[in-house]
N, C-alpha and C. Protein backbone atom coordinates (compact mmCIF):
# COMPACT_ATOMS: atom_id res chain seq x y z
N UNK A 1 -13.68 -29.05 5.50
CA UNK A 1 -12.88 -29.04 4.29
C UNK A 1 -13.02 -27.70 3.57
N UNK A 2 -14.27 -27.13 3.68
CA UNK A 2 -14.40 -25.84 2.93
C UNK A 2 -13.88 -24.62 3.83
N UNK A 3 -13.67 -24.76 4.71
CA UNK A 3 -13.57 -23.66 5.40
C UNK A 3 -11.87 -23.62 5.30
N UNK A 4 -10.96 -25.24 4.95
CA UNK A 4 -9.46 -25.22 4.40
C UNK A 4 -9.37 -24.51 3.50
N UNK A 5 -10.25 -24.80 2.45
CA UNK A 5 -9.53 -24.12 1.56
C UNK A 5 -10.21 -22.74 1.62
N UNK A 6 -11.10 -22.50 1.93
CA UNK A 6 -10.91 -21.19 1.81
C UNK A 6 -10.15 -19.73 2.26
N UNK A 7 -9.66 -20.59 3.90
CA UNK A 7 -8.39 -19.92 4.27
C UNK A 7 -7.34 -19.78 3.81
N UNK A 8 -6.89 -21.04 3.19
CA UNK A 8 -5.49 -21.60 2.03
C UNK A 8 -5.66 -20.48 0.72
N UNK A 9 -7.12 -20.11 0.43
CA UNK A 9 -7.44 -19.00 -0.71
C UNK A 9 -7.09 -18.04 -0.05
N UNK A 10 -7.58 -17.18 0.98
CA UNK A 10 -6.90 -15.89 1.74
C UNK A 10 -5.79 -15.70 1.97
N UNK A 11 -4.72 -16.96 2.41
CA UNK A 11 -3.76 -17.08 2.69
C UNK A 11 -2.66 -16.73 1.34
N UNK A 12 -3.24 -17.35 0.51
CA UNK A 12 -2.29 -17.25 -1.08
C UNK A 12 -2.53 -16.00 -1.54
N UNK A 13 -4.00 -15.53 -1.33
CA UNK A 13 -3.98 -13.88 -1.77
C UNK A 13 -3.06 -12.88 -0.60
N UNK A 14 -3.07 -12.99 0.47
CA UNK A 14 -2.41 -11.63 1.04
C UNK A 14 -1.02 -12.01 1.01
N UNK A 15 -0.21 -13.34 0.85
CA UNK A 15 0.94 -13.43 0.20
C UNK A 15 1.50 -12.88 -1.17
N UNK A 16 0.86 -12.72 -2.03
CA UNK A 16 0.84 -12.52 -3.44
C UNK A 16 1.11 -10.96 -3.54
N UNK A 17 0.03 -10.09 -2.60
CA UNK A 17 -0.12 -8.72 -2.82
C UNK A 17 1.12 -8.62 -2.28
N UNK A 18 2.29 -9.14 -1.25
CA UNK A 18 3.40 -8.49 -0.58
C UNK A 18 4.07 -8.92 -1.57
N UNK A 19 4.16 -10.01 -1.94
CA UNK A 19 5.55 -10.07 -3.00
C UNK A 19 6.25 -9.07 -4.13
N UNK A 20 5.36 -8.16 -4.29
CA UNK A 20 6.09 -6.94 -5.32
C UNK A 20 6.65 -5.71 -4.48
N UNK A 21 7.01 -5.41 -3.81
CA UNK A 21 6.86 -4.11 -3.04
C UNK A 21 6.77 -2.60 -3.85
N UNK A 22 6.98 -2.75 -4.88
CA UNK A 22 6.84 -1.32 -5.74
C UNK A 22 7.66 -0.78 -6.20
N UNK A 23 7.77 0.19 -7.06
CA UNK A 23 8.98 0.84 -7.24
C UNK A 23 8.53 2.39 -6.64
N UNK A 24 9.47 3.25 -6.19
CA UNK A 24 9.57 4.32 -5.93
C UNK A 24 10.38 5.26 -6.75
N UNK A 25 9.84 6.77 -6.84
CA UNK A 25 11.17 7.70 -7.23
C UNK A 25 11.95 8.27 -6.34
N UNK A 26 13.72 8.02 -6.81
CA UNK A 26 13.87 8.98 -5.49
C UNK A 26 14.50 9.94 -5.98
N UNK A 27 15.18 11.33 -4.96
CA UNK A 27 15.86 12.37 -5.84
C UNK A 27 16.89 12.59 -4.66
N UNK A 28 17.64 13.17 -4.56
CA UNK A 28 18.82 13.91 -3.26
C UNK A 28 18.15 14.31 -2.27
N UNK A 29 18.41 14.20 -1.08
CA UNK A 29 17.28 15.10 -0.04
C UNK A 29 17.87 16.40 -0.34
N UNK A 30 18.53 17.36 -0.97
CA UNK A 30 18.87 18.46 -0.83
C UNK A 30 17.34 19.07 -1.92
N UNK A 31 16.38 17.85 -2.45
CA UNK A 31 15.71 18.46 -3.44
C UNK A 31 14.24 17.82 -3.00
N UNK A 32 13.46 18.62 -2.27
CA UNK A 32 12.21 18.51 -1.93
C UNK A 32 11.20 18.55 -2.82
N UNK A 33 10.75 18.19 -4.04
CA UNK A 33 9.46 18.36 -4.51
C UNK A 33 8.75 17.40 -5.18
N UNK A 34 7.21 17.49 -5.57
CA UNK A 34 6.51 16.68 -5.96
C UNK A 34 6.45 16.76 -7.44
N UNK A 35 6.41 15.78 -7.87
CA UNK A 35 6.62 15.92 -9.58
C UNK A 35 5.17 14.89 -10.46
N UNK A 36 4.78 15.47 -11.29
CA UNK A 36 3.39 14.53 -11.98
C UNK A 36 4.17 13.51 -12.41
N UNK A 37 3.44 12.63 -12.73
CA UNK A 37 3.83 11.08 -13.78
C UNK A 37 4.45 11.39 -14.87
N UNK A 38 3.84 12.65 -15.64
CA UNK A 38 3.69 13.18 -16.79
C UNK A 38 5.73 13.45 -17.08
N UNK A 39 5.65 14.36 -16.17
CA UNK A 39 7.15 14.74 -15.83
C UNK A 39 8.04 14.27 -15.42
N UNK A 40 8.08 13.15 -14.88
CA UNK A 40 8.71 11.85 -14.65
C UNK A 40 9.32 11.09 -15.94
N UNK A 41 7.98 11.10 -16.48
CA UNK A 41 7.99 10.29 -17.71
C UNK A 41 8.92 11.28 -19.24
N UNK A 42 8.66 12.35 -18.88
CA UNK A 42 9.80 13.57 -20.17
C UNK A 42 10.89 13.32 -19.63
N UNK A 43 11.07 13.13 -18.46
CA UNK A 43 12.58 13.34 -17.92
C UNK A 43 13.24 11.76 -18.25
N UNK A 44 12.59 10.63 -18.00
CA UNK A 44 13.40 9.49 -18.42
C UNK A 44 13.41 9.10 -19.53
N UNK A 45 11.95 9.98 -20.75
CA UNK A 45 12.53 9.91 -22.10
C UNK A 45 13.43 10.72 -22.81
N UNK A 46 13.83 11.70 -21.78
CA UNK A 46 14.83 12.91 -22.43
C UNK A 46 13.89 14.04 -23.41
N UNK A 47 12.63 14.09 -22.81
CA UNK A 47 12.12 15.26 -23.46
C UNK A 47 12.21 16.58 -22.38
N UNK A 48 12.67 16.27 -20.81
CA UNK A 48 12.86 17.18 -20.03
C UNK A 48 14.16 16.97 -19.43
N UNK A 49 15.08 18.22 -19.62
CA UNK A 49 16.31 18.00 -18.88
C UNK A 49 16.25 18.87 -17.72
N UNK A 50 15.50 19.64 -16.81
CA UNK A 50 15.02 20.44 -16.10
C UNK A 50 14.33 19.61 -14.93
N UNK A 51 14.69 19.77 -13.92
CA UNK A 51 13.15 19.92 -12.56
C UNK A 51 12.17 21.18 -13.07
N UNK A 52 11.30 20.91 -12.09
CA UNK A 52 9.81 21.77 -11.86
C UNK A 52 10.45 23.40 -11.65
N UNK A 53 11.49 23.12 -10.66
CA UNK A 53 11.87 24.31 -10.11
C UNK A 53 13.39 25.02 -10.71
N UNK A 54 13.41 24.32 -12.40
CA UNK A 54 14.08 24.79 -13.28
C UNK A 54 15.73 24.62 -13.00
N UNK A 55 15.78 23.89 -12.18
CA UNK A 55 17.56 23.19 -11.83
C UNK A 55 17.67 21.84 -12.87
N UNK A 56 18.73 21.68 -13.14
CA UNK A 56 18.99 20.64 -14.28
C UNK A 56 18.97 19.21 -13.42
N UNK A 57 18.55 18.68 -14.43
CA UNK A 57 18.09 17.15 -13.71
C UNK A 57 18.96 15.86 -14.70
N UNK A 58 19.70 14.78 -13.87
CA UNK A 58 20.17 13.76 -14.73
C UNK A 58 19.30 12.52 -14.04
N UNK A 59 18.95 11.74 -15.13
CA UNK A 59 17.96 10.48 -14.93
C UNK A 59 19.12 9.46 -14.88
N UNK A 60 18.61 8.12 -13.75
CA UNK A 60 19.13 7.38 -13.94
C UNK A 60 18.46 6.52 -13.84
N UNK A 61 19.01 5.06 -14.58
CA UNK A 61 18.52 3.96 -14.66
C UNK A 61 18.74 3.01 -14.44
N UNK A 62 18.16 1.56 -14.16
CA UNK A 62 18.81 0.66 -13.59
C UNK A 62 18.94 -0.49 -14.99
N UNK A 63 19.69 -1.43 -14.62
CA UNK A 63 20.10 -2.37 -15.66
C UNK A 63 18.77 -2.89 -16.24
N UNK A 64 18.75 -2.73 -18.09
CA UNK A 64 17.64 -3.17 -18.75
C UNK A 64 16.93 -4.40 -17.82
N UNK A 65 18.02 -5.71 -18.04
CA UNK A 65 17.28 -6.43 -17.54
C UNK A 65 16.91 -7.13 -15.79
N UNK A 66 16.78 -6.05 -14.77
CA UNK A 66 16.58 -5.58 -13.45
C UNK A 66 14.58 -5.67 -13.38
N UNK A 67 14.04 -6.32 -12.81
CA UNK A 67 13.04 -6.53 -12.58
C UNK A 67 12.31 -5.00 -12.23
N UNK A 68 13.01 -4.09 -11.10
CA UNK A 68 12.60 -3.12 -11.25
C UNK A 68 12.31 -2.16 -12.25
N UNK A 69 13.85 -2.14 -13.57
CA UNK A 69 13.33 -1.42 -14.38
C UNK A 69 12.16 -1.88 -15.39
N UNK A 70 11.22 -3.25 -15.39
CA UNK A 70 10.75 -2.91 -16.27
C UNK A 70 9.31 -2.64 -15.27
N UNK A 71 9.30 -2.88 -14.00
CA UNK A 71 8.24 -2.49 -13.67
C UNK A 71 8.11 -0.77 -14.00
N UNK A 72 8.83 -0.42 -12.95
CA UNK A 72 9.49 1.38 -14.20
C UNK A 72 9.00 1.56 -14.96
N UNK A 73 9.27 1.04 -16.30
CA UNK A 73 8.78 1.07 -17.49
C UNK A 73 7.30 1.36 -17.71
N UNK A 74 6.56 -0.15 -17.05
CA UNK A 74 5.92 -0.40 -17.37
C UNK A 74 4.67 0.64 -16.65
N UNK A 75 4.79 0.56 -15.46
CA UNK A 75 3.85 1.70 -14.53
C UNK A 75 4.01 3.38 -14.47
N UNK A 76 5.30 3.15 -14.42
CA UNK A 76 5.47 5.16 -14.96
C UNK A 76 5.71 5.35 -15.94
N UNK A 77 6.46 5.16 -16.82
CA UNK A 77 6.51 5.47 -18.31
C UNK A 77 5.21 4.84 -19.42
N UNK A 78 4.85 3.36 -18.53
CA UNK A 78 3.25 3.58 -19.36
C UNK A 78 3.75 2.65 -20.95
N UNK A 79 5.15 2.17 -21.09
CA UNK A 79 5.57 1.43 -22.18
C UNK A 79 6.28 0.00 -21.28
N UNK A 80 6.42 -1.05 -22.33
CA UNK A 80 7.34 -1.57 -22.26
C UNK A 80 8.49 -1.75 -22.50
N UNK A 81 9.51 -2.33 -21.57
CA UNK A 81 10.51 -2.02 -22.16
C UNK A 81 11.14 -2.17 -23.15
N UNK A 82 10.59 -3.14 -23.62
CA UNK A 82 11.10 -3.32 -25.60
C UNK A 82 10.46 -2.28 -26.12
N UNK A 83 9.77 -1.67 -25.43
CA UNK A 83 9.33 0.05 -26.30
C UNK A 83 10.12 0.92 -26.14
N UNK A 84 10.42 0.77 -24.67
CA UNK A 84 11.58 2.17 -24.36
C UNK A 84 12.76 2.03 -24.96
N UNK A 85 13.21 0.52 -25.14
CA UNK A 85 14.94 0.36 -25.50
C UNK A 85 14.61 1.08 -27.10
N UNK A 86 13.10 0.33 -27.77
CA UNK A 86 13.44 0.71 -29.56
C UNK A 86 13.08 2.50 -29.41
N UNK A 87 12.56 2.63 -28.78
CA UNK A 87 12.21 4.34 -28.42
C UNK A 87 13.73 5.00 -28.13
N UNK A 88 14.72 4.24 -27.71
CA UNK A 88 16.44 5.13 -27.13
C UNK A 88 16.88 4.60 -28.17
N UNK A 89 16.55 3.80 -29.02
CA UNK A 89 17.49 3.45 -30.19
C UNK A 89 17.03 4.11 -31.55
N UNK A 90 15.86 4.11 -31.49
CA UNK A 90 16.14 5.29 -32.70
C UNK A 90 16.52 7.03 -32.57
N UNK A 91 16.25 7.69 -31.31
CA UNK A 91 17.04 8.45 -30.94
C UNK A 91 18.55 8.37 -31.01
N UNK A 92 18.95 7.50 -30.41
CA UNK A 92 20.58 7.43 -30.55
C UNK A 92 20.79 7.50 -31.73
N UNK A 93 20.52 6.89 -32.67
CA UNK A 93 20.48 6.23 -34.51
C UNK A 93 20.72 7.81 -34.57
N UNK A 94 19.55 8.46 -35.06
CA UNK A 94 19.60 9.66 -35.43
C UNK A 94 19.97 10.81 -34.62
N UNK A 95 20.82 10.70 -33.59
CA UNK A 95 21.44 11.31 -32.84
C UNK A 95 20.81 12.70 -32.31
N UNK A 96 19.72 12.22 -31.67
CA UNK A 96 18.74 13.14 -31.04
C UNK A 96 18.54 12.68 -29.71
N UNK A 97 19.22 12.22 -28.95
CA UNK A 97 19.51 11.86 -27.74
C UNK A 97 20.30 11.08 -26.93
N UNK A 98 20.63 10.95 -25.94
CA UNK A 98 20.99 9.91 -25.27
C UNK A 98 20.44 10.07 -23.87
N UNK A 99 20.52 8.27 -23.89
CA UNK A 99 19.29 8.13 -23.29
C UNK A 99 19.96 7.77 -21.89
N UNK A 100 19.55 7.65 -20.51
CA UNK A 100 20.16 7.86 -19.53
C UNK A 100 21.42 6.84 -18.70
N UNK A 101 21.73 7.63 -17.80
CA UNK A 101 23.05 6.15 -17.68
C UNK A 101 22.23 5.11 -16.31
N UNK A 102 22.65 3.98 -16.76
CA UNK A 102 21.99 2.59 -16.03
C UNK A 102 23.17 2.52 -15.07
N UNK A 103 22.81 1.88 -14.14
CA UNK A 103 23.44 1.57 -12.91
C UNK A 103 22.76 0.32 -12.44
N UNK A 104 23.36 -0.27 -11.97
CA UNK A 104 23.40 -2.04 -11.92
C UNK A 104 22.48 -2.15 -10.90
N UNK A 105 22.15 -1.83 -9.56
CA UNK A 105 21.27 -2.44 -8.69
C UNK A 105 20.73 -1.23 -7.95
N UNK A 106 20.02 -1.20 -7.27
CA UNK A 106 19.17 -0.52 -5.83
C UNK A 106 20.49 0.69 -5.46
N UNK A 107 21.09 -0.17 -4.60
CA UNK A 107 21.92 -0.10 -3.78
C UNK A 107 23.28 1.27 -4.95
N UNK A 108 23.42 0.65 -6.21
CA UNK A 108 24.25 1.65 -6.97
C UNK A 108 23.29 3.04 -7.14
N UNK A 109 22.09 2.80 -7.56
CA UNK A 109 21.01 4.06 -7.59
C UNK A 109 21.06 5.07 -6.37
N UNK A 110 20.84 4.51 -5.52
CA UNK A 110 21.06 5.37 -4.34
C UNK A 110 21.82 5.90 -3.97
N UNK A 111 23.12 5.05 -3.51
CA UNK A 111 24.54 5.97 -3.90
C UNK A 111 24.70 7.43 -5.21
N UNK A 112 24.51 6.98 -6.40
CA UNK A 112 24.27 8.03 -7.58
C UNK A 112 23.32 9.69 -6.66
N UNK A 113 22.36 8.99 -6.76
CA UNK A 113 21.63 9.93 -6.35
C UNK A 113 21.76 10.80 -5.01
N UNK A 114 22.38 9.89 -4.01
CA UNK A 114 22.42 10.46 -2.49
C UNK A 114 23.72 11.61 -3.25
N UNK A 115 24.90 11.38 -4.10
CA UNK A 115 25.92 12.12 -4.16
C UNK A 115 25.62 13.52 -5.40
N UNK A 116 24.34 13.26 -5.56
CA UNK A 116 23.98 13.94 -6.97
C UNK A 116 23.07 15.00 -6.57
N UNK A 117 22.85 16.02 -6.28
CA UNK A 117 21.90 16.94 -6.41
C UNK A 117 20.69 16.82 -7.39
N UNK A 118 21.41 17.05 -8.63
CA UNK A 118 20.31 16.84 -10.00
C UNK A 118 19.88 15.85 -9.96
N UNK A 119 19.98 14.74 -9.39
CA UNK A 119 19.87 13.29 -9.82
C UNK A 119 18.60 12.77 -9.40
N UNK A 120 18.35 12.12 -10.29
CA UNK A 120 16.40 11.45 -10.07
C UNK A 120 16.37 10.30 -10.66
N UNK A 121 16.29 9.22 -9.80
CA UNK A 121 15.84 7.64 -10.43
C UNK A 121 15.24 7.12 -9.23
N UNK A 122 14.67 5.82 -9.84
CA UNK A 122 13.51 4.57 -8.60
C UNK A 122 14.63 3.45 -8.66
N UNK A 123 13.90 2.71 -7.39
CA UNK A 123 14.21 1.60 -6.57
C UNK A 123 13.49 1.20 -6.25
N UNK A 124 13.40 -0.44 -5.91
CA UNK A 124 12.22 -0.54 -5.15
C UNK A 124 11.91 -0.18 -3.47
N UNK A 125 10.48 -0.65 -3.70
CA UNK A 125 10.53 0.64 -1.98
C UNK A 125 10.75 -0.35 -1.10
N UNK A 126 11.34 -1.56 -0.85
CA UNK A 126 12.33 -1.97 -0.01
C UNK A 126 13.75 -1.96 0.19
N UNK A 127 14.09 -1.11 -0.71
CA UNK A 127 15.78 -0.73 -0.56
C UNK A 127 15.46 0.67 -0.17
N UNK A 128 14.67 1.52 0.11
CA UNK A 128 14.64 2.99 0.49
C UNK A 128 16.00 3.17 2.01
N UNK A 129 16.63 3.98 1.62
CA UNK A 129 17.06 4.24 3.15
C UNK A 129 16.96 6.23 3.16
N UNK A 130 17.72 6.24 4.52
CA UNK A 130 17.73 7.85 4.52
C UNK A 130 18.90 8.90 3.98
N UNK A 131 19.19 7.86 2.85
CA UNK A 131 20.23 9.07 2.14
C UNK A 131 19.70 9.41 1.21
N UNK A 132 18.78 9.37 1.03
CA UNK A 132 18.05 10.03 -0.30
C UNK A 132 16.57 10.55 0.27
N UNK A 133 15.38 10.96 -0.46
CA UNK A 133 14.29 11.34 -0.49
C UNK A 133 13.36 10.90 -1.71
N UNK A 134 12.74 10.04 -0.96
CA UNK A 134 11.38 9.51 -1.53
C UNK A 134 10.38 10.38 -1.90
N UNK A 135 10.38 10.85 -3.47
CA UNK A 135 9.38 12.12 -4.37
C UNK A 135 7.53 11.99 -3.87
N UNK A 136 7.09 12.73 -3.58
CA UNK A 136 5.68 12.39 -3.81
C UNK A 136 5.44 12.27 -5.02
N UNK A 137 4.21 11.55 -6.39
CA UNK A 137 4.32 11.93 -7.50
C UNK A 137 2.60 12.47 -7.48
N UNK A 138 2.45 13.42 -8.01
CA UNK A 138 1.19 14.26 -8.15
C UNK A 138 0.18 13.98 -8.84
């Protein structure tokens, strides 16, 4: 009996760890480089409109309420997303930014980005294919 459940315990843990697969950043393959968290994170709050290598960069995002974006949120930007939305809304208010354009699923992100040079947003890393390039982050 103990030796059931304790497999039934192993069993429920290495199920659990696969169920999230992650989010990834991706950018155009025409744009090879590694970018910190740090810089990730200026660029989807609109404090950086620039890459590393000084070419203009547009962020994109996926629909507020998209499971990926709040993991997003929550692991690279380091807020939640009821932080980030009141964080783009008082910017907008006082018209000191706007904040990036959302795109509905995986599958729209990638498209954006495969056709975009400048373009930099995540997915999760089970929708990755090879029209884009998966960022290292530093």
């Amino acid at each position: 009996m103990r030796t059931i459940v304790l497999v039934s315990m192993l069993a429920i843990a290495l199920l659990s760890t696969n169920v999230r697969a992650g989010v990834v950043i991706i950018v155009n393959k025409s744009n090879a480089l590694a970018i910190d968290q740090k810089t990730i994170q200026r660029i989807f709050l609109g404090k950086e409109k620039k890459f590393p290598n000084g070419s203009p960069v547009t962020a994109i995002n996926q629909s507020p309420d998209s499971a990926i974006r709040s993991e997003f949120d929550e692991t690279i930007l380091g807020r939640s997303s009821s932080q980030v939305s009141a964080y783009w809304s008082k910017l907008v208010f006082t018209g000191k930014g706007v904040p990036p354009a959302e795109l509905a699923d995986d599958k729209s992100v990638i498209e954006k980005v495969a056709s975009n040079p400048d373009a930099i947003g995540y997915i999760d890393s089970n929708s990755v294919t090879d029209s884009v390039l998966v960022i290292e982050i530093k």
